[in-house]
N, C-alpha and C. Protein backbone atom coordinates (compact mmCIF):
# COMPACT_ATOMS: atom_id res chain seq x y z
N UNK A 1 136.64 112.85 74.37
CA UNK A 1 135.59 112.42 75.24
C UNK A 1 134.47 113.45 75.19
N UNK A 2 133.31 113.08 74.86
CA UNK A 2 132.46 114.32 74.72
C UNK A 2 131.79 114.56 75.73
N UNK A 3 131.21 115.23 76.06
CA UNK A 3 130.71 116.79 77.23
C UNK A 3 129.54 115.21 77.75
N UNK A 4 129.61 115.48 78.99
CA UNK A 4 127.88 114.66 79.31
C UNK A 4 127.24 115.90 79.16
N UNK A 5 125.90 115.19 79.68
CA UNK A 5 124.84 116.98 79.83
C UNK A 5 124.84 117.18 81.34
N UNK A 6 124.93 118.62 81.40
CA UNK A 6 125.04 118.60 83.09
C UNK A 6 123.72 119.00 83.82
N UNK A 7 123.48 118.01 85.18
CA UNK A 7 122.36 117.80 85.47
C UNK A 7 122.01 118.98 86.61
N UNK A 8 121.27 119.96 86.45
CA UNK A 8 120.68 120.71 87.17
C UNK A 8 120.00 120.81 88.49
N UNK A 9 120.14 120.68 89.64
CA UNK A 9 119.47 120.58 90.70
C UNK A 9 118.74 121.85 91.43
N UNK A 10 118.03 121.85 92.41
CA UNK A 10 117.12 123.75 92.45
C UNK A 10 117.98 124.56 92.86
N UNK A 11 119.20 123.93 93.57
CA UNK A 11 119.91 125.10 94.07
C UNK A 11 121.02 125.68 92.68
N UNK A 12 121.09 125.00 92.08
CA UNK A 12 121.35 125.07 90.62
C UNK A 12 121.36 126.67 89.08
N UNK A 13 119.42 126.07 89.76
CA UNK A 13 118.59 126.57 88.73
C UNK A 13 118.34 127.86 89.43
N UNK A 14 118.89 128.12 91.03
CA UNK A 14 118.47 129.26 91.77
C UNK A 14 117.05 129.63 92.46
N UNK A 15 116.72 128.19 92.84
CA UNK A 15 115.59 127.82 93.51
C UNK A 15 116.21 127.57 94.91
N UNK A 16 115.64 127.72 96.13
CA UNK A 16 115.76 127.13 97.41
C UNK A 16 115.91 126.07 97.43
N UNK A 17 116.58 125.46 97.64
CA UNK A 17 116.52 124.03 98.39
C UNK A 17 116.03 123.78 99.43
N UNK A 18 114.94 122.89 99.92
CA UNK A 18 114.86 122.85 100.90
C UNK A 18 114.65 121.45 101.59
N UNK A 19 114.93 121.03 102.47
CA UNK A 19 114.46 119.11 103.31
C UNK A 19 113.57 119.18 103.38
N UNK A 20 112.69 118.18 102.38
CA UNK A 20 111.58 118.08 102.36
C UNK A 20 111.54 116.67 103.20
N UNK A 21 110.69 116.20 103.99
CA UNK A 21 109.67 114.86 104.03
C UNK A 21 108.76 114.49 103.00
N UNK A 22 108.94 113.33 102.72
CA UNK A 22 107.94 112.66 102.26
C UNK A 22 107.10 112.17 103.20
N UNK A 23 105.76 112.84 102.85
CA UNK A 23 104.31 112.49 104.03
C UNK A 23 103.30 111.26 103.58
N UNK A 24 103.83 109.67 104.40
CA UNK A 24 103.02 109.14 104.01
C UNK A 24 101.48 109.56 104.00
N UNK A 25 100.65 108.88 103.11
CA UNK A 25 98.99 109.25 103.11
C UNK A 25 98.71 108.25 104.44
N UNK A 26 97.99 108.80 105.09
CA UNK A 26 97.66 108.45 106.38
C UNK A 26 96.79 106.91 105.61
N UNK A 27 96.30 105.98 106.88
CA UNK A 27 96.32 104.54 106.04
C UNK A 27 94.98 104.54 107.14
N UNK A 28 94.06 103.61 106.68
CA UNK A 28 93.02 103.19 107.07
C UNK A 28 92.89 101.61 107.50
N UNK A 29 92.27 101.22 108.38
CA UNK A 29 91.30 100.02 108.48
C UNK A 29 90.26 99.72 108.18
N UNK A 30 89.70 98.68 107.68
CA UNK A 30 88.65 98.31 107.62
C UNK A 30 88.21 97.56 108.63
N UNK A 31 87.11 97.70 109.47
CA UNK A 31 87.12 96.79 110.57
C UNK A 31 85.63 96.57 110.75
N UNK A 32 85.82 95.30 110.94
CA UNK A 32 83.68 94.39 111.19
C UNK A 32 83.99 94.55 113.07
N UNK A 33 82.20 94.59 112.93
CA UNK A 33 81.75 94.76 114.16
C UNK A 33 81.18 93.82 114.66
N UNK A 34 81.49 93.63 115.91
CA UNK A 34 80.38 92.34 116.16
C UNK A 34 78.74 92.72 116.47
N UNK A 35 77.88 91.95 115.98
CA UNK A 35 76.52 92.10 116.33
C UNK A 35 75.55 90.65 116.31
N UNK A 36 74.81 90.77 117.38
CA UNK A 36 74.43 89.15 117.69
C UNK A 36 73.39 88.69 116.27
N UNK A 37 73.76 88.91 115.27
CA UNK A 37 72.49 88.63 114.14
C UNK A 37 73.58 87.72 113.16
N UNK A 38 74.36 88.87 112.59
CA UNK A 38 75.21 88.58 111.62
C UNK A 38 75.66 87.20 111.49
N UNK A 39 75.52 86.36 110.81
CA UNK A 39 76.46 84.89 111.55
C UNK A 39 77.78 84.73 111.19
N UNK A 40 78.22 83.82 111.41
CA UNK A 40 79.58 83.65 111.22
C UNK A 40 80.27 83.38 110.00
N UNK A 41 79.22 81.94 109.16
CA UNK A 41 79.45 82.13 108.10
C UNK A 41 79.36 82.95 106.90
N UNK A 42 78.53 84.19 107.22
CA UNK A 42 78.17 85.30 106.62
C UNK A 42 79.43 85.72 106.72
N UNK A 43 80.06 86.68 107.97
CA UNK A 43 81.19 86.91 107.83
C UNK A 43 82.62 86.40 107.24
N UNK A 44 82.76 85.53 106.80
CA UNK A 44 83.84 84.64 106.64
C UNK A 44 83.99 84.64 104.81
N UNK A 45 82.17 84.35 104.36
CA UNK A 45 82.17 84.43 103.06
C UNK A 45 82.20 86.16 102.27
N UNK A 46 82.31 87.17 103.19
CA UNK A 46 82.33 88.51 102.58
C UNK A 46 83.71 88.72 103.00
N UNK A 47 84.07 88.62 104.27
CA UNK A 47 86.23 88.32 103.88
C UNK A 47 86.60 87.46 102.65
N UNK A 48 86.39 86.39 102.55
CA UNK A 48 87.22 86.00 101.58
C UNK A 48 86.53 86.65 100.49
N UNK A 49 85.56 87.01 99.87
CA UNK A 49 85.04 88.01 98.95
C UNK A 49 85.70 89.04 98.51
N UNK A 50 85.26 90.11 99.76
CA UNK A 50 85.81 91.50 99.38
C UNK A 50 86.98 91.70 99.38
N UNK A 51 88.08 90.87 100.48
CA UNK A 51 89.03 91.29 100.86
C UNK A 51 90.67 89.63 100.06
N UNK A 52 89.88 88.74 99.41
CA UNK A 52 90.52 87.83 98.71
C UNK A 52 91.55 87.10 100.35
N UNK A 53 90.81 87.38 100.87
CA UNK A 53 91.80 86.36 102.04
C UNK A 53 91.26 84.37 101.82
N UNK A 54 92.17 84.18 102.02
CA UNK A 54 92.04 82.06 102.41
C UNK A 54 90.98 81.86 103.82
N UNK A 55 90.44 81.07 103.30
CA UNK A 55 89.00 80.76 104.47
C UNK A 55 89.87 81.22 106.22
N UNK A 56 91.27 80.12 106.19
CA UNK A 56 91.60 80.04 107.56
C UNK A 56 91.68 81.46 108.26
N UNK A 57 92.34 82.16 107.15
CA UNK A 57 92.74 83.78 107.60
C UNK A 57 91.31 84.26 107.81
N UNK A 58 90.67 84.12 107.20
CA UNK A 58 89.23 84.97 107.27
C UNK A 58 88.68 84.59 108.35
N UNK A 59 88.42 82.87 108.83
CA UNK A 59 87.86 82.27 109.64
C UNK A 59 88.58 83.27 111.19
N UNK A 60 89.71 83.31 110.75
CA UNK A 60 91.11 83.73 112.37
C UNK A 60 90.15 85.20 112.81
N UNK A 61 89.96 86.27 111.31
CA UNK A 61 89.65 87.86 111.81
C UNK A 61 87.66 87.18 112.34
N UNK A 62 87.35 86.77 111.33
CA UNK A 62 85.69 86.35 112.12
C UNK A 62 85.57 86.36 113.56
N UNK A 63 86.46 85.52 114.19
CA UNK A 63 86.69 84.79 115.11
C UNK A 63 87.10 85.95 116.56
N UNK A 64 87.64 87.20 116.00
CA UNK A 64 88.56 87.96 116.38
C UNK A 64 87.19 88.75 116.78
N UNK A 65 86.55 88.81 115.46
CA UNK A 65 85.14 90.03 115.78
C UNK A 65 84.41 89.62 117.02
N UNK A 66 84.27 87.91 117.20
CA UNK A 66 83.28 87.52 117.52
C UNK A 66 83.67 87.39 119.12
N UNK A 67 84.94 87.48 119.20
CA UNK A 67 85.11 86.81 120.87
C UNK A 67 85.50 88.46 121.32
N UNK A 68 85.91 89.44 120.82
CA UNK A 68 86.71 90.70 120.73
C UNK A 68 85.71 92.05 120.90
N UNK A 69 85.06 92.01 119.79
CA UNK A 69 84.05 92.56 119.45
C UNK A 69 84.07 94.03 118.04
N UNK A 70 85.36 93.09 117.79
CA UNK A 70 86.02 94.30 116.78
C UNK A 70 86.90 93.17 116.00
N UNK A 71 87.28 93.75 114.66
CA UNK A 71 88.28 92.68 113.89
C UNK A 71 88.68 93.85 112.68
N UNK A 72 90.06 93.64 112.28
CA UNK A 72 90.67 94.43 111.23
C UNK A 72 90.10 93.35 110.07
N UNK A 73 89.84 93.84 109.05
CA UNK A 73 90.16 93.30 107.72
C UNK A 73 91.44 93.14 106.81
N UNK A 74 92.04 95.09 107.32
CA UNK A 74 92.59 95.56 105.76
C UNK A 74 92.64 96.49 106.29
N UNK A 75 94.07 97.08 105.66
CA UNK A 75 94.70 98.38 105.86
C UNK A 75 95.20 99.00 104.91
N UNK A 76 94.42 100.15 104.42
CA UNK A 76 94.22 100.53 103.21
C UNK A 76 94.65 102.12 103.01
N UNK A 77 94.44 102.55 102.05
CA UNK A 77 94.32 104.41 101.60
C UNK A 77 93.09 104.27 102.02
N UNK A 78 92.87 105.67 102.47
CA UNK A 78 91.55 106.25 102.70
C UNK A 78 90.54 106.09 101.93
N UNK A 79 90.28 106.24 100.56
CA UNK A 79 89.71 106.22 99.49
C UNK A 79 88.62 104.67 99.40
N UNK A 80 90.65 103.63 99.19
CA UNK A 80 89.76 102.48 99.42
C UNK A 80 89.50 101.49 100.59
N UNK A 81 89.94 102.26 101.50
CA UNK A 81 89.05 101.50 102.86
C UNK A 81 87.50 102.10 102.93
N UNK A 82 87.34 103.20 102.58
CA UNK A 82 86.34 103.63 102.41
C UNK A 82 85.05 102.97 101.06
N UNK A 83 85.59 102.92 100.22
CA UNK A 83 85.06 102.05 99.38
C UNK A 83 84.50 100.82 99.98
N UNK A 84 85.58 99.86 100.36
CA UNK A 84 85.60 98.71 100.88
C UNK A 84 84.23 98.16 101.56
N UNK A 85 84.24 99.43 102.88
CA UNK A 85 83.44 99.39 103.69
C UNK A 85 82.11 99.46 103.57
N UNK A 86 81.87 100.24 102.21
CA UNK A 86 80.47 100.78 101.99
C UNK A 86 80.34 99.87 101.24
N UNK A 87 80.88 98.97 100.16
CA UNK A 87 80.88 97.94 99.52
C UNK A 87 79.97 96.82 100.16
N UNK A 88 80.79 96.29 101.22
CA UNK A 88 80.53 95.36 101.92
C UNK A 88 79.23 95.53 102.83
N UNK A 89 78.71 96.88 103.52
CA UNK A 89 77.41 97.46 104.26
C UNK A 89 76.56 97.02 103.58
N UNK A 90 76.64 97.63 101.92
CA UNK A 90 75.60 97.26 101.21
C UNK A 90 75.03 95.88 100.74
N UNK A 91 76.38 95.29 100.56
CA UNK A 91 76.08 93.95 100.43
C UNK A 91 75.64 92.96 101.19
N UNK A 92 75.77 93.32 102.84
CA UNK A 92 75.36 92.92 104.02
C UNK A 92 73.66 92.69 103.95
N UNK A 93 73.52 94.75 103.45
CA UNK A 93 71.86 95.13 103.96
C UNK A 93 71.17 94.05 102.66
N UNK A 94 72.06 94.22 101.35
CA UNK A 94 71.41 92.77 100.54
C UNK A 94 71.09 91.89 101.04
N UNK A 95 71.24 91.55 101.76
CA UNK A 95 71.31 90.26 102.60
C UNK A 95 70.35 89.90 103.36
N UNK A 96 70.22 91.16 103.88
CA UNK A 96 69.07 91.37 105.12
C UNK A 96 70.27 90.74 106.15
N UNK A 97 71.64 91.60 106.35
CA UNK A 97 72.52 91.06 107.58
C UNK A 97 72.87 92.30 108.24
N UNK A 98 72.64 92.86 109.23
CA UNK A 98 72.84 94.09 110.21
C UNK A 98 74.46 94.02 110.11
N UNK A 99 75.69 93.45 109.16
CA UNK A 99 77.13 93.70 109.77
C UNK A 99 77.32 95.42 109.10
N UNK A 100 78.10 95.70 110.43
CA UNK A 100 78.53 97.03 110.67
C UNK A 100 80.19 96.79 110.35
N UNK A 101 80.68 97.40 108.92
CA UNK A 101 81.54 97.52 108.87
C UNK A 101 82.14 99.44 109.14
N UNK A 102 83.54 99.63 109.61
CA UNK A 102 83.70 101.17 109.07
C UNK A 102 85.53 101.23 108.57
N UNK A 103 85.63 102.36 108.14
CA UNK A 103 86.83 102.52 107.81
C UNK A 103 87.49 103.63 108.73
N UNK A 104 88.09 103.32 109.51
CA UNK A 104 89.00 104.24 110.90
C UNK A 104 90.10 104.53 110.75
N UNK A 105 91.13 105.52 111.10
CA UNK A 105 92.77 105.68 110.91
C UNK A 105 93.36 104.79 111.36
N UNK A 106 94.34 104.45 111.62
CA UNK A 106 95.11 103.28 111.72
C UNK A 106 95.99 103.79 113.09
């Protein structure tokens, strides 16, 4: 029967061992704001856009901004909720549409 190879671990190799955690990356939202300009169908067509949601789902967070005054999109890495957000601002101010999106901790 021949030899396996034997597998080395740090306490092994004469390294510390130590319990580590794994640290999730803290997670973001993307979240629209309500503002009396923006309309509704504006909002609804940059959810299902940016964020690939089905009209109804998109129509549900619109709806959320609008009676609420706040609505999640998307819960993301930092990076790309951040993206997301500035994505969508810009594409707003294209517009000539005041929506205030931001990306917040979760």
């Amino acid at each position: 029967m021949p030899d396996e190879p034997r597998r080395t671990g740090p306490e092994e190799q004469g390294d510390v061992a130590t319990a580590t955690r794994a640290r999730k990356a803290p997670r973001y939202m993307v979240v629209f704001h309500n503002d009396d300009y923006t309309t509704r169908d504006f909002v609804v067509h940059v959810l299902t856009r940016f964020f690939a949601l089905g009209e109804a789902e998109a129509t549900h967070i619109m709806l959320s901004v609008h009676h609420k005054g706040r609505g999640v999109a998307g819960v993301f890495g930092r990076d790309i909720a951040e993206t997301k957000a500035l994505q969508v601002t810009e594409y707003a101010q294209s517009h000539r549409m005041p929506l205030k999106v931001t990306a917040e901790p979760e």
